[in-house]
N, C-alpha and C. Protein backbone atom coordinates (compact mmCIF):
# COMPACT_ATOMS: atom_id res chain seq x y z
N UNK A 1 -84.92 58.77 84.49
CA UNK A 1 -84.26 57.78 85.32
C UNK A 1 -83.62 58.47 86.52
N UNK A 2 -83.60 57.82 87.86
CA UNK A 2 -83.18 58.47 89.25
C UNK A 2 -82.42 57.45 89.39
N UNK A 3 -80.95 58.59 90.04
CA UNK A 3 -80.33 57.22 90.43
C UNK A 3 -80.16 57.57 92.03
N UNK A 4 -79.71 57.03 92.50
CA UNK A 4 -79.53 56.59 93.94
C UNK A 4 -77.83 56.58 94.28
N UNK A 5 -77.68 57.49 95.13
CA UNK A 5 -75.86 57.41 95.80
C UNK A 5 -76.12 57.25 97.25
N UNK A 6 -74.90 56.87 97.84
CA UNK A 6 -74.70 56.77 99.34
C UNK A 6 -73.42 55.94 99.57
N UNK A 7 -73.68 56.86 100.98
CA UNK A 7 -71.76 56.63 101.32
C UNK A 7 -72.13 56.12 102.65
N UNK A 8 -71.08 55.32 103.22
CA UNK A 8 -71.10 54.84 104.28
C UNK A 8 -69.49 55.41 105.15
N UNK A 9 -69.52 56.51 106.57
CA UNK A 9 -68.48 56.36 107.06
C UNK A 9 -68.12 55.78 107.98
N UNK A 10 -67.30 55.17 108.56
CA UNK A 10 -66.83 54.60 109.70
C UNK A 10 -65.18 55.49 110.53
N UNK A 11 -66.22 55.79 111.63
CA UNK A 11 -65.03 56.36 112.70
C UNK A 11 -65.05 55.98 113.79
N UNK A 12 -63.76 55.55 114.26
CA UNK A 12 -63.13 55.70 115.37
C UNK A 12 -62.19 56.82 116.22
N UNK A 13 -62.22 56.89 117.50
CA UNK A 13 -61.93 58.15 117.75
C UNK A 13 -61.75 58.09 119.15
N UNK A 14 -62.14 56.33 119.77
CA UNK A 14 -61.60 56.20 121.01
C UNK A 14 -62.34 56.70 121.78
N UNK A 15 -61.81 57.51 123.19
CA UNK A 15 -62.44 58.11 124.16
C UNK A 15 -63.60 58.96 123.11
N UNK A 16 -62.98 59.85 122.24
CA UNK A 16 -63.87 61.02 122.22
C UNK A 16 -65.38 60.66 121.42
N UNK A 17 -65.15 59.46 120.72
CA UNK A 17 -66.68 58.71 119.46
C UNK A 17 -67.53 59.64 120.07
N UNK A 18 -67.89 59.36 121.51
CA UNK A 18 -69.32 59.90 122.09
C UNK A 18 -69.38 61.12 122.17
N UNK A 19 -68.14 61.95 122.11
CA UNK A 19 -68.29 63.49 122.15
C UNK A 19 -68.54 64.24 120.44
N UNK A 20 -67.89 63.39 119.87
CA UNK A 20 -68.24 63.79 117.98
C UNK A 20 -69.48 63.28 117.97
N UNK A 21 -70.05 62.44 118.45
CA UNK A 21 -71.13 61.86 117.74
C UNK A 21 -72.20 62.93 118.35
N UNK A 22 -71.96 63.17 119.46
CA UNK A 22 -73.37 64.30 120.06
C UNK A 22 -73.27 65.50 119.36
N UNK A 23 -71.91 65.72 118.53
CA UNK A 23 -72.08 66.90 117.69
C UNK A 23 -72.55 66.80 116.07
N UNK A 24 -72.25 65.47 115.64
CA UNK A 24 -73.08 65.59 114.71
C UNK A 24 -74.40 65.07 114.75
N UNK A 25 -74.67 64.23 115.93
CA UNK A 25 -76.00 64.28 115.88
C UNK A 25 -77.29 65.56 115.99
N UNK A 26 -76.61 66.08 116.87
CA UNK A 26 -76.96 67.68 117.07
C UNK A 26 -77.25 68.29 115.90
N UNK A 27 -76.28 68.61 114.82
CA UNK A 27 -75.99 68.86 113.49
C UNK A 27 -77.11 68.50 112.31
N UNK A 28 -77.00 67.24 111.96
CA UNK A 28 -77.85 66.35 111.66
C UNK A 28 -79.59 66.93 112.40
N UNK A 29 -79.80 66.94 113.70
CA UNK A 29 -81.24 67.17 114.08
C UNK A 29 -81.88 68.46 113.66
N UNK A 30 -80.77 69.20 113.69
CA UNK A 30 -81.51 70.75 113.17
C UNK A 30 -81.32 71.16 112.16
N UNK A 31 -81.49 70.10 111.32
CA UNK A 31 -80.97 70.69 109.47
C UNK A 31 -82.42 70.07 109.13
N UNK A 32 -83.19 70.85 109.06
CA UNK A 32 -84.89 70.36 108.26
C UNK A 32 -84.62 70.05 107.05
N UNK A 33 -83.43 70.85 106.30
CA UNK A 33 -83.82 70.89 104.98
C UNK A 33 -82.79 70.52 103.92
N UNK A 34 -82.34 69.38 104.72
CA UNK A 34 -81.00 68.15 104.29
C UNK A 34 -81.47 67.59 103.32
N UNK A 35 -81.19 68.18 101.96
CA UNK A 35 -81.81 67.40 100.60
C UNK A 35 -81.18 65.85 100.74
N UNK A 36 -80.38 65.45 102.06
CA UNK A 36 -80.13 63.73 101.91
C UNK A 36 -80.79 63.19 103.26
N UNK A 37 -80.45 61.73 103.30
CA UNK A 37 -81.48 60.86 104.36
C UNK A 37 -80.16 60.53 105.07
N UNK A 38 -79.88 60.97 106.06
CA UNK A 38 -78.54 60.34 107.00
C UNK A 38 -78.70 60.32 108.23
N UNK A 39 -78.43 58.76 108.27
CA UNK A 39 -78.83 58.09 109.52
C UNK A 39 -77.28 57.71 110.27
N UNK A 40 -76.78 58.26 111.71
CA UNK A 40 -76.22 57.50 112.10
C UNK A 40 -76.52 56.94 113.80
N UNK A 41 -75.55 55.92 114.14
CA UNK A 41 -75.44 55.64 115.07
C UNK A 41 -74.18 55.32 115.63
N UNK A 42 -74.11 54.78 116.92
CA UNK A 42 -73.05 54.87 117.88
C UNK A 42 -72.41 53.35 118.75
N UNK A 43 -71.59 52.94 118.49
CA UNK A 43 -71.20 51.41 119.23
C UNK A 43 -69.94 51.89 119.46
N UNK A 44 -69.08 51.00 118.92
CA UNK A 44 -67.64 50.56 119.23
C UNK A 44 -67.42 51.41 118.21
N UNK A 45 -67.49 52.16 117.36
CA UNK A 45 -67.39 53.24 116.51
C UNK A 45 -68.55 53.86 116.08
N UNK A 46 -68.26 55.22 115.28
CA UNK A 46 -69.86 55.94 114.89
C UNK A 46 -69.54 55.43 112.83
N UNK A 47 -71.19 55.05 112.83
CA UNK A 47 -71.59 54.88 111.23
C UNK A 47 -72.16 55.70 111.01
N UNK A 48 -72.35 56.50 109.85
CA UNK A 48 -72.70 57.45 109.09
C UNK A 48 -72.99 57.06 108.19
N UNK A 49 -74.31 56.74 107.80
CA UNK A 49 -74.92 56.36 106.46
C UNK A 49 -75.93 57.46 105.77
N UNK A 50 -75.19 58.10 104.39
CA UNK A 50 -76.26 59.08 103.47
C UNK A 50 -76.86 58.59 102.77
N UNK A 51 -77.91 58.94 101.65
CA UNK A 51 -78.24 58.57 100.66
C UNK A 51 -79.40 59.52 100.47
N UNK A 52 -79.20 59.69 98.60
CA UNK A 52 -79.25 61.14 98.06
C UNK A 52 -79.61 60.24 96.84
N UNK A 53 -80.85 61.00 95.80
CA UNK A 53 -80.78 60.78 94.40
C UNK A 53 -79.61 62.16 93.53
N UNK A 54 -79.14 62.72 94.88
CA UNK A 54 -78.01 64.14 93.66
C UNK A 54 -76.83 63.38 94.32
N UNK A 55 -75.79 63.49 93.43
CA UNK A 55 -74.44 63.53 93.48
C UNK A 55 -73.59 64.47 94.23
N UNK A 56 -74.03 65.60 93.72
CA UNK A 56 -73.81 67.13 94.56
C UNK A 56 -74.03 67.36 95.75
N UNK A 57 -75.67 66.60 96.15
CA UNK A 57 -75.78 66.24 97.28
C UNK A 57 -74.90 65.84 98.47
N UNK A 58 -74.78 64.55 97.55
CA UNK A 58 -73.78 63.38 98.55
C UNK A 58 -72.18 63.98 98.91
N UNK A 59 -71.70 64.57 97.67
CA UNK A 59 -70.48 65.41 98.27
C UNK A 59 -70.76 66.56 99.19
N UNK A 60 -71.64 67.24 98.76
CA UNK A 60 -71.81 68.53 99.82
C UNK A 60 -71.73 67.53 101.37
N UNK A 61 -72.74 66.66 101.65
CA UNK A 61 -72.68 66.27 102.54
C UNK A 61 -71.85 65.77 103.04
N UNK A 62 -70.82 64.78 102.77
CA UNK A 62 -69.34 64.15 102.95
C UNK A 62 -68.82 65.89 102.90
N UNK A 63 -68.07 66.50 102.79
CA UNK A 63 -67.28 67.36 103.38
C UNK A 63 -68.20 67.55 104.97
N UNK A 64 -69.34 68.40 104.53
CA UNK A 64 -69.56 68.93 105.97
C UNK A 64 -69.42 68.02 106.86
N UNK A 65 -69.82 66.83 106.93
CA UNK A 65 -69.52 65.68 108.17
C UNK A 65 -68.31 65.65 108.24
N UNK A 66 -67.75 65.53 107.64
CA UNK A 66 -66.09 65.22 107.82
C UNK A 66 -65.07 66.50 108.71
N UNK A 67 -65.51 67.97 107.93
CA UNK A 67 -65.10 68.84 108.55
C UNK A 67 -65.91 69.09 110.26
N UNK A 68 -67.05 68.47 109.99
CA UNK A 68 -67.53 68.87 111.51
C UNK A 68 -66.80 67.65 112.30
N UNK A 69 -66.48 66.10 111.96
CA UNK A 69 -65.81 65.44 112.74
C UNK A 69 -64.40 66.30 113.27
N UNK A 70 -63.89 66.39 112.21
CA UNK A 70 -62.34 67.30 112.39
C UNK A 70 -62.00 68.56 113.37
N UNK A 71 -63.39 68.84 113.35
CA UNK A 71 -63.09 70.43 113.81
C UNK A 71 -63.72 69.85 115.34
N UNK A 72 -64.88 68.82 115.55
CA UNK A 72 -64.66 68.18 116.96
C UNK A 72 -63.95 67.93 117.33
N UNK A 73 -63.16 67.02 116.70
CA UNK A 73 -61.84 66.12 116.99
C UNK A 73 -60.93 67.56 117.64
N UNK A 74 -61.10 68.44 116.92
CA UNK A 74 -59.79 69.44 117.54
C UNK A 74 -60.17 70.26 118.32
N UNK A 75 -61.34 70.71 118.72
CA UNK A 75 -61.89 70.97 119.85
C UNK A 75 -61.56 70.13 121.21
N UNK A 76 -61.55 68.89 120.83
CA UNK A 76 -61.42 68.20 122.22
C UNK A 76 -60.43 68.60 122.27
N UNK A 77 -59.11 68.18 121.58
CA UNK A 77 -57.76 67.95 121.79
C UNK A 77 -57.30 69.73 122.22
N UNK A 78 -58.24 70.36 122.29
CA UNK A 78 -57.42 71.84 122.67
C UNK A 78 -57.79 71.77 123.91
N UNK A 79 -58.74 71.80 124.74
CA UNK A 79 -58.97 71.46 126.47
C UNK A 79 -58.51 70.38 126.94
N UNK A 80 -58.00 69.40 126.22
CA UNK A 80 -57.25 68.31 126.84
C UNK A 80 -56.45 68.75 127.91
N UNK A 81 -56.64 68.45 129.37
CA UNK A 81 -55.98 68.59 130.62
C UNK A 81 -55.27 67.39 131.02
């Protein structure tokens, strides 16, 4: 039996959405070998949708997105002029 996980994130982030999102999209494009399927896109906030038959998977993946949002997020805010 296979089971099926997935997480859905939702961020806001204001001015910067479009500057995190080109970094994890970036992120996301050059990982060939992302044992998960994660699709996002970009509006009035960025969605982040995974989905993984591993568990292990799905967490490995939720940190790294999260820490790569974070560590964008504080990238901007250090050149902030």
């Amino acid at each position: 039996m296979t089971s099926n996980y997935s997480a859905e994130i939702k961020i806001f982030a204001g001015r910067k959405n479009k500057a995190i999102f080109k970094s994890l999209e970036t992120d996301n494009k050059f990982y060939d070998e992302n044992p998960t399927q994660t699709n996002m896109s970009l509006d009035k906030e960025i969605t982040i949708l995974i989905d993984t038959q591993e568990l292990s998977h799905l967490r490995a993946n939720l940190n790294s997105t999260l820490r790569l949002v974070q560590t964008s997020n504080d990238a901007i805010e250090s050149v902030k002029i």
